[in-house]
N, C-alpha and C. Protein backbone atom coordinates (compact mmCIF):
# COMPACT_ATOMS: atom_id res chain seq x y z
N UNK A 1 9.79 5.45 -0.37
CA UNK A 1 9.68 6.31 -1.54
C UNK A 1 8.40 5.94 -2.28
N UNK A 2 7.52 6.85 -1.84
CA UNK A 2 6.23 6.48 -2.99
C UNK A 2 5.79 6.85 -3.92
N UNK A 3 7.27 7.49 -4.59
CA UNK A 3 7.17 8.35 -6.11
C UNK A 3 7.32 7.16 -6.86
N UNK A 4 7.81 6.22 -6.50
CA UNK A 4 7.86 5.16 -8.03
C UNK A 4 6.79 4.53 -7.91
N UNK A 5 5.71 4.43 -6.80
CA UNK A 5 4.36 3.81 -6.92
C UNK A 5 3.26 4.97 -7.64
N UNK A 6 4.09 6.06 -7.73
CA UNK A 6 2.84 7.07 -8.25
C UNK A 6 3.23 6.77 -10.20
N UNK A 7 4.24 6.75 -10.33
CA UNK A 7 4.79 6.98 -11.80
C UNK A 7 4.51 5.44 -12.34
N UNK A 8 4.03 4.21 -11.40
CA UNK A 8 3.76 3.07 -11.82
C UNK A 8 1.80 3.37 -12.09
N UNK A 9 1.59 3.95 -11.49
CA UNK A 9 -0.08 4.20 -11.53
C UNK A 9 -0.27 5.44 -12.52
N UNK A 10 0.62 6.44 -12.82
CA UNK A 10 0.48 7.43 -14.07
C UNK A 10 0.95 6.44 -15.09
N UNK A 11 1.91 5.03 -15.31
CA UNK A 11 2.12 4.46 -16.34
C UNK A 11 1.13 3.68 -16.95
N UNK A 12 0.14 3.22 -15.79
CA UNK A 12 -1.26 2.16 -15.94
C UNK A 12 -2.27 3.45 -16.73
N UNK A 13 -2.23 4.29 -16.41
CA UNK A 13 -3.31 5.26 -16.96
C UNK A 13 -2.68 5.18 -18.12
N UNK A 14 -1.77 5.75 -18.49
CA UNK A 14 -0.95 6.01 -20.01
C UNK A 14 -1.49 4.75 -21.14
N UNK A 15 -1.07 3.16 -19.94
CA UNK A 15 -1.02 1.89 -20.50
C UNK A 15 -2.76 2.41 -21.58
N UNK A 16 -3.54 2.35 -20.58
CA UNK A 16 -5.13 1.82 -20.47
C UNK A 16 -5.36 3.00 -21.77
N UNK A 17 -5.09 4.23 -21.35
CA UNK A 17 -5.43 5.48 -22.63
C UNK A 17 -4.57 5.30 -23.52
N UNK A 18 -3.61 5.03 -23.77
CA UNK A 18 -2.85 4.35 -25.24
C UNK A 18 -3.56 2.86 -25.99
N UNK A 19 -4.57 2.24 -25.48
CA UNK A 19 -5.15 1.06 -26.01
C UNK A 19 -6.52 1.83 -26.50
N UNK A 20 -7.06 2.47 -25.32
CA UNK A 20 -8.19 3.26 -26.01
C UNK A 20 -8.13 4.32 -26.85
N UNK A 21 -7.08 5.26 -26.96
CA UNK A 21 -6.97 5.83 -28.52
C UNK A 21 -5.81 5.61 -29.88
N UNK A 22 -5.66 4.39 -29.26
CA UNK A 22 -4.25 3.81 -30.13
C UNK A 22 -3.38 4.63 -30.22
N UNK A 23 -2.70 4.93 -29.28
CA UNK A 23 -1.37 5.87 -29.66
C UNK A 23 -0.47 4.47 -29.17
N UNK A 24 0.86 4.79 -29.96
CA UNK A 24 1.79 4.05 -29.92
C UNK A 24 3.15 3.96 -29.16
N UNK A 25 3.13 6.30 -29.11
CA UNK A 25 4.12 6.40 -28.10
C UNK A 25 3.92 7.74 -27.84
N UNK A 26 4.22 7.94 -26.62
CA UNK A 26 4.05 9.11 -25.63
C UNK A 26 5.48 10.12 -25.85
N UNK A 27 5.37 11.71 -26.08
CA UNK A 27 6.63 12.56 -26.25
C UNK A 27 6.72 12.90 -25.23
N UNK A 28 5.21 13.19 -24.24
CA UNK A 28 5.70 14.29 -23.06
C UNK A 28 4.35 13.74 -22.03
N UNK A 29 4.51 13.87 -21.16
CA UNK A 29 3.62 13.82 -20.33
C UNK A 29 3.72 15.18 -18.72
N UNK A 30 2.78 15.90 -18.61
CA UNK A 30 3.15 16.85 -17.62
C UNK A 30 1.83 16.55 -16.50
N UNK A 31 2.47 16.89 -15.25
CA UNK A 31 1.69 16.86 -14.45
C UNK A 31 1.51 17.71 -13.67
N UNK A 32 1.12 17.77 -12.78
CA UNK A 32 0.54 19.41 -11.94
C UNK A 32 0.92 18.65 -10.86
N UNK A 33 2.37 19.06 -9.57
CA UNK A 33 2.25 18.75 -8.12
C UNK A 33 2.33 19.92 -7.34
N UNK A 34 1.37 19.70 -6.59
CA UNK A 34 1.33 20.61 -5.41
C UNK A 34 2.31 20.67 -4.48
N UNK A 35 2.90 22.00 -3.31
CA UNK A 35 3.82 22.22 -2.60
C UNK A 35 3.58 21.42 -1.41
N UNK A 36 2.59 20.93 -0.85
CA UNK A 36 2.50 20.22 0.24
C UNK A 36 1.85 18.58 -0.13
N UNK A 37 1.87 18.23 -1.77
CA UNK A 37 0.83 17.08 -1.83
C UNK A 37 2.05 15.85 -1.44
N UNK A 38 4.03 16.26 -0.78
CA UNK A 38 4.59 15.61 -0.09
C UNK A 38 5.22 14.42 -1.23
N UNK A 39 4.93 14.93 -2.44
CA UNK A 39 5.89 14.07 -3.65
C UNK A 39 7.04 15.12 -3.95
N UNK A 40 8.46 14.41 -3.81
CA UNK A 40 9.33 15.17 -4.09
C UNK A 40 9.83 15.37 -5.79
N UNK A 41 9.69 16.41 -6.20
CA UNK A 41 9.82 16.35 -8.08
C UNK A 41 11.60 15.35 -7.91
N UNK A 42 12.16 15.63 -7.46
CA UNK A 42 13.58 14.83 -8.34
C UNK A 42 13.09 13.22 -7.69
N UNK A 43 12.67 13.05 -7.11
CA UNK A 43 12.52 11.86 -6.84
C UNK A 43 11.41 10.52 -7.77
N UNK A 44 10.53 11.87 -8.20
CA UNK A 44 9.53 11.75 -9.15
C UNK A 44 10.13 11.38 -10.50
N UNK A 45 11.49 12.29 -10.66
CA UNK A 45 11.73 12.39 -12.38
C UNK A 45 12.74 11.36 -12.44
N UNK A 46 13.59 11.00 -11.27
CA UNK A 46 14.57 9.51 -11.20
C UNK A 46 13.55 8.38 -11.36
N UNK A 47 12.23 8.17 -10.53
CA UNK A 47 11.54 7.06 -10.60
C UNK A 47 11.28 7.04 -12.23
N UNK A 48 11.08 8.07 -12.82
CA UNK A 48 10.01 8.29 -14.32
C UNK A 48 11.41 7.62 -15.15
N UNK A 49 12.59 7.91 -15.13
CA UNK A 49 13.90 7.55 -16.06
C UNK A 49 14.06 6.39 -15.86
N UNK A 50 13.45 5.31 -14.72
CA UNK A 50 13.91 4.27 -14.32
C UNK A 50 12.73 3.42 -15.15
N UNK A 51 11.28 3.97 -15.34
CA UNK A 51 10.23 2.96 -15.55
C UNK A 51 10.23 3.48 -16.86
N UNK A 52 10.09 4.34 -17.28
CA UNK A 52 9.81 4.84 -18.95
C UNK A 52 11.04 3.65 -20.11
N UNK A 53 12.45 3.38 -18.98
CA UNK A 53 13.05 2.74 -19.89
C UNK A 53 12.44 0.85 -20.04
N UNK A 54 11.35 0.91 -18.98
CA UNK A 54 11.17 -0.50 -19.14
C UNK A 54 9.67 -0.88 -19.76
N UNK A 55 9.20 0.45 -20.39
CA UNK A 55 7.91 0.64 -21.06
C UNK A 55 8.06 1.28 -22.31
N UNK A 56 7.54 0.48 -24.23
CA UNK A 56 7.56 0.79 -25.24
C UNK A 56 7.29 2.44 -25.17
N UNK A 57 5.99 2.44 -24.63
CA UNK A 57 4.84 3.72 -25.05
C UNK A 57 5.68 4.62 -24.76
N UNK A 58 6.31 4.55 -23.19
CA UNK A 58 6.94 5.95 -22.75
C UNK A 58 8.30 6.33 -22.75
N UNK A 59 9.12 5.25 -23.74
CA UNK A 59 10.82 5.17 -23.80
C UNK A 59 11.21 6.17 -23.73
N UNK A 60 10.79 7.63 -24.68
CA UNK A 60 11.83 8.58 -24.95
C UNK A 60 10.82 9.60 -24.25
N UNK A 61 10.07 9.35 -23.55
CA UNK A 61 8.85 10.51 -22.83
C UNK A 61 9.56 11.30 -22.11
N UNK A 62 9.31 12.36 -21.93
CA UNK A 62 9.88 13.61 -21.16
C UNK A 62 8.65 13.51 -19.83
N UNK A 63 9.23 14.19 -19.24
CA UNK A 63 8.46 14.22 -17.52
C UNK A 63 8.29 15.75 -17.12
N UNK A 64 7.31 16.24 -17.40
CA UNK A 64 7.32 17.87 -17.45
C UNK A 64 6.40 18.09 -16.03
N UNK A 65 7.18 18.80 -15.27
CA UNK A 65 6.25 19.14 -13.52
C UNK A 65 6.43 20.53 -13.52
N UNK A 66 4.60 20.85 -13.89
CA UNK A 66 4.24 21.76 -13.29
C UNK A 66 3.87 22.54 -11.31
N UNK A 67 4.72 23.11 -11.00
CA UNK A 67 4.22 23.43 -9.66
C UNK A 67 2.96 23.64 -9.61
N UNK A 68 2.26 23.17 -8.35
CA UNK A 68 0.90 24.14 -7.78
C UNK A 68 1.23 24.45 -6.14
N UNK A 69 1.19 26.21 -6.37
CA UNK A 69 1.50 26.67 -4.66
C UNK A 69 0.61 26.16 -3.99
N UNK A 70 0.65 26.52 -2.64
CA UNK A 70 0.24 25.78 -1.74
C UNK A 70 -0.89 27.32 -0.90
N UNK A 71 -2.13 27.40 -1.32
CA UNK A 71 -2.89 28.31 -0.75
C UNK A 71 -4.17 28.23 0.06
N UNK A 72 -3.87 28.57 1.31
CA UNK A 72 -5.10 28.37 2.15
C UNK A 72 -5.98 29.33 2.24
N UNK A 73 -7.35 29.12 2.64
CA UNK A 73 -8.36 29.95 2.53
C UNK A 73 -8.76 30.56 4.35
N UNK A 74 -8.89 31.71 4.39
CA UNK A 74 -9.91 31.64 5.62
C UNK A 74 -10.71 31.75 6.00
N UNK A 75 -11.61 31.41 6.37
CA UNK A 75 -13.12 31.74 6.68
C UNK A 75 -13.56 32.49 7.42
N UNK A 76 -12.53 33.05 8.45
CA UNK A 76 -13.18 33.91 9.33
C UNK A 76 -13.36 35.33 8.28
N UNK A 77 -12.37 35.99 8.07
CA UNK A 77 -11.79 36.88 6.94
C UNK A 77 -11.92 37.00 5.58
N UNK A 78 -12.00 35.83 5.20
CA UNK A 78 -12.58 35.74 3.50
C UNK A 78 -11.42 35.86 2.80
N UNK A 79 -10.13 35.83 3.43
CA UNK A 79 -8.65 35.94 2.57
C UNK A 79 -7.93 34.51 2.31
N UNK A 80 -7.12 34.66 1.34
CA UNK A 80 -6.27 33.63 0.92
C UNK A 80 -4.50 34.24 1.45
N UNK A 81 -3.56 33.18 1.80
CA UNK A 81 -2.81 33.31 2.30
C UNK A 81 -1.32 31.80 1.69
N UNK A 82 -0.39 32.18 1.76
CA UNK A 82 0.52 31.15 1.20
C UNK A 82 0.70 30.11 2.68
N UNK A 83 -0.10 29.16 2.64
CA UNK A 83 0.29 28.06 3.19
C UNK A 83 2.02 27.57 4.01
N UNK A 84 2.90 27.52 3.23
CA UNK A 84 3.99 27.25 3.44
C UNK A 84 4.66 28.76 4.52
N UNK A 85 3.79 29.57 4.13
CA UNK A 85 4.76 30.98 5.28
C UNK A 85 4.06 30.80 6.19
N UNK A 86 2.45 30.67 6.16
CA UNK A 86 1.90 30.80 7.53
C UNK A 86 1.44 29.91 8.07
N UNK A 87 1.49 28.64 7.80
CA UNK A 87 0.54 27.66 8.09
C UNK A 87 -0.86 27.39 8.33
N UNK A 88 -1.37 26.86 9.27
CA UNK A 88 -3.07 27.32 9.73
C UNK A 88 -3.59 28.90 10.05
N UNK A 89 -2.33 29.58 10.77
CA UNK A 89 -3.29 30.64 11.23
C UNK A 89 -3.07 31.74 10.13
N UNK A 90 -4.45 32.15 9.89
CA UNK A 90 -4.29 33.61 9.56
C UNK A 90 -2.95 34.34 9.56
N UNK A 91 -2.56 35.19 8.59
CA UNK A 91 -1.73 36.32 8.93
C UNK A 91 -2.49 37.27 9.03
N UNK A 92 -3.79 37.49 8.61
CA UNK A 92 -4.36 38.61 8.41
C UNK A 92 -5.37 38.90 9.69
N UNK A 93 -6.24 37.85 10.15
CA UNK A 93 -7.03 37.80 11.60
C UNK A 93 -6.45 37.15 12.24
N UNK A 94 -5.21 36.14 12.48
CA UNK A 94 -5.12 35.69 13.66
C UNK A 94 -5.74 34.45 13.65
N UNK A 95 -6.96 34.25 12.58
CA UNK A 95 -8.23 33.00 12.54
C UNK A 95 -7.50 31.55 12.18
N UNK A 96 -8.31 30.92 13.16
CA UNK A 96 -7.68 29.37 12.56
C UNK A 96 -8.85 28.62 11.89
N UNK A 97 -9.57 28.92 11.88
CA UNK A 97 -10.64 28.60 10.87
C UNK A 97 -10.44 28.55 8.97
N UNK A 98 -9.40 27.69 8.88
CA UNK A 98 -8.98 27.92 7.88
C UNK A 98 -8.80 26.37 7.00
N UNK A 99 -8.79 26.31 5.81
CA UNK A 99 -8.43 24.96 5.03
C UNK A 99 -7.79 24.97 3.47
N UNK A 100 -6.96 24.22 3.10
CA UNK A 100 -5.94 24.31 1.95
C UNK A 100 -6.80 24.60 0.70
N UNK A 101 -7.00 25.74 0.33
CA UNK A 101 -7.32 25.90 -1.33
C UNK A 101 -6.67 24.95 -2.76
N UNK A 102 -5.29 25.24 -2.77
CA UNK A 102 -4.45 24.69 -3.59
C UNK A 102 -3.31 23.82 -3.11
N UNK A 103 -2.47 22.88 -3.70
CA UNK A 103 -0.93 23.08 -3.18
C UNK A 103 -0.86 21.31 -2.55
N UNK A 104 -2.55 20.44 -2.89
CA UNK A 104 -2.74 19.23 -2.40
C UNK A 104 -2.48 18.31 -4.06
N UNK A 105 -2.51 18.88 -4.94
CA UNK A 105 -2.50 18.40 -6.30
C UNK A 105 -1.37 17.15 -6.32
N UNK A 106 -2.07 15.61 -7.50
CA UNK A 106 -0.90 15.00 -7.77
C UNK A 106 -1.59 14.95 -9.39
N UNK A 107 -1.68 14.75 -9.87
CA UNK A 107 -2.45 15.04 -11.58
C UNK A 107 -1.88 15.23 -12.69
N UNK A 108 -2.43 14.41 -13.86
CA UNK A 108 -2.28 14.67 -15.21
C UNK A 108 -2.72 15.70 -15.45
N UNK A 109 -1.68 16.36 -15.98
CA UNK A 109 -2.49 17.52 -16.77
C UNK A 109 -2.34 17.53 -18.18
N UNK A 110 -1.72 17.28 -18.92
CA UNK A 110 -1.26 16.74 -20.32
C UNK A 110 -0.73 15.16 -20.66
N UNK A 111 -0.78 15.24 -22.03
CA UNK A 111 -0.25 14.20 -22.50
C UNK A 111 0.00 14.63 -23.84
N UNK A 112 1.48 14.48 -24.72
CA UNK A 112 1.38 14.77 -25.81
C UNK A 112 1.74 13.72 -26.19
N UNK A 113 1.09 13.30 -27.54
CA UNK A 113 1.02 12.08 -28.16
C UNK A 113 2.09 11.91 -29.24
N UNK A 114 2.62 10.61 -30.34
CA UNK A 114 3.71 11.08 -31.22
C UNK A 114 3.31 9.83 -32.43
């Protein structure tokens, strides 16, 4: 399970940016995961309930996950296509000349402060 090593490395960021703008405690923190970046959200939000209770800053922090779909590009064609229905090839040419636009995301995207 390498969701509690990710929510230990979003807690070091929190740690390091709560010393540099003196905040004292964190309400919400949201992040952006992608459909294929292979972190499972409930696994994510059990690890976050387990470490937030053993950290001041983030005791009563909420764990807000934003999806990012999963969209590949193609190059032969110049189209975008949902990853998860079609995989590498084209639906539209057939082309495998293709690589993930979106849907690789693990990221902060907020932080609300209190």
């Amino acid at each position: 399970m390498h969701e509690l090593g990710l929510v230990i490395h979003v807690g070091r960021i929190l740690d390091d940016l709560s010393r540099e703008e003196k905040i004292s405690k964190i309400a919400s923190v949201t992040l952006q995961i992608g459909e294929v970046s292979g972190v499972i959200p409930s696994y994510l939000t059990d690890c976050w309930r387990y470490f937030r209770e053993k950290s001041e800053l983030l005791r009563k922090a909420e764990l807000k996950i934003e999806p990012v779909g999963a969209v590949t590009y193609c190059e032969e064609c110049e189209k975008t296509y949902s990853t998860l229905e079609y995989k590498k090839i084209c639906p539209y040419c057939g082309g495998d000349q293709t690589y993930l636009l979106t849907g690789n995301e693990f990221s902060i995207k907020e932080i609300e402060a209190c």
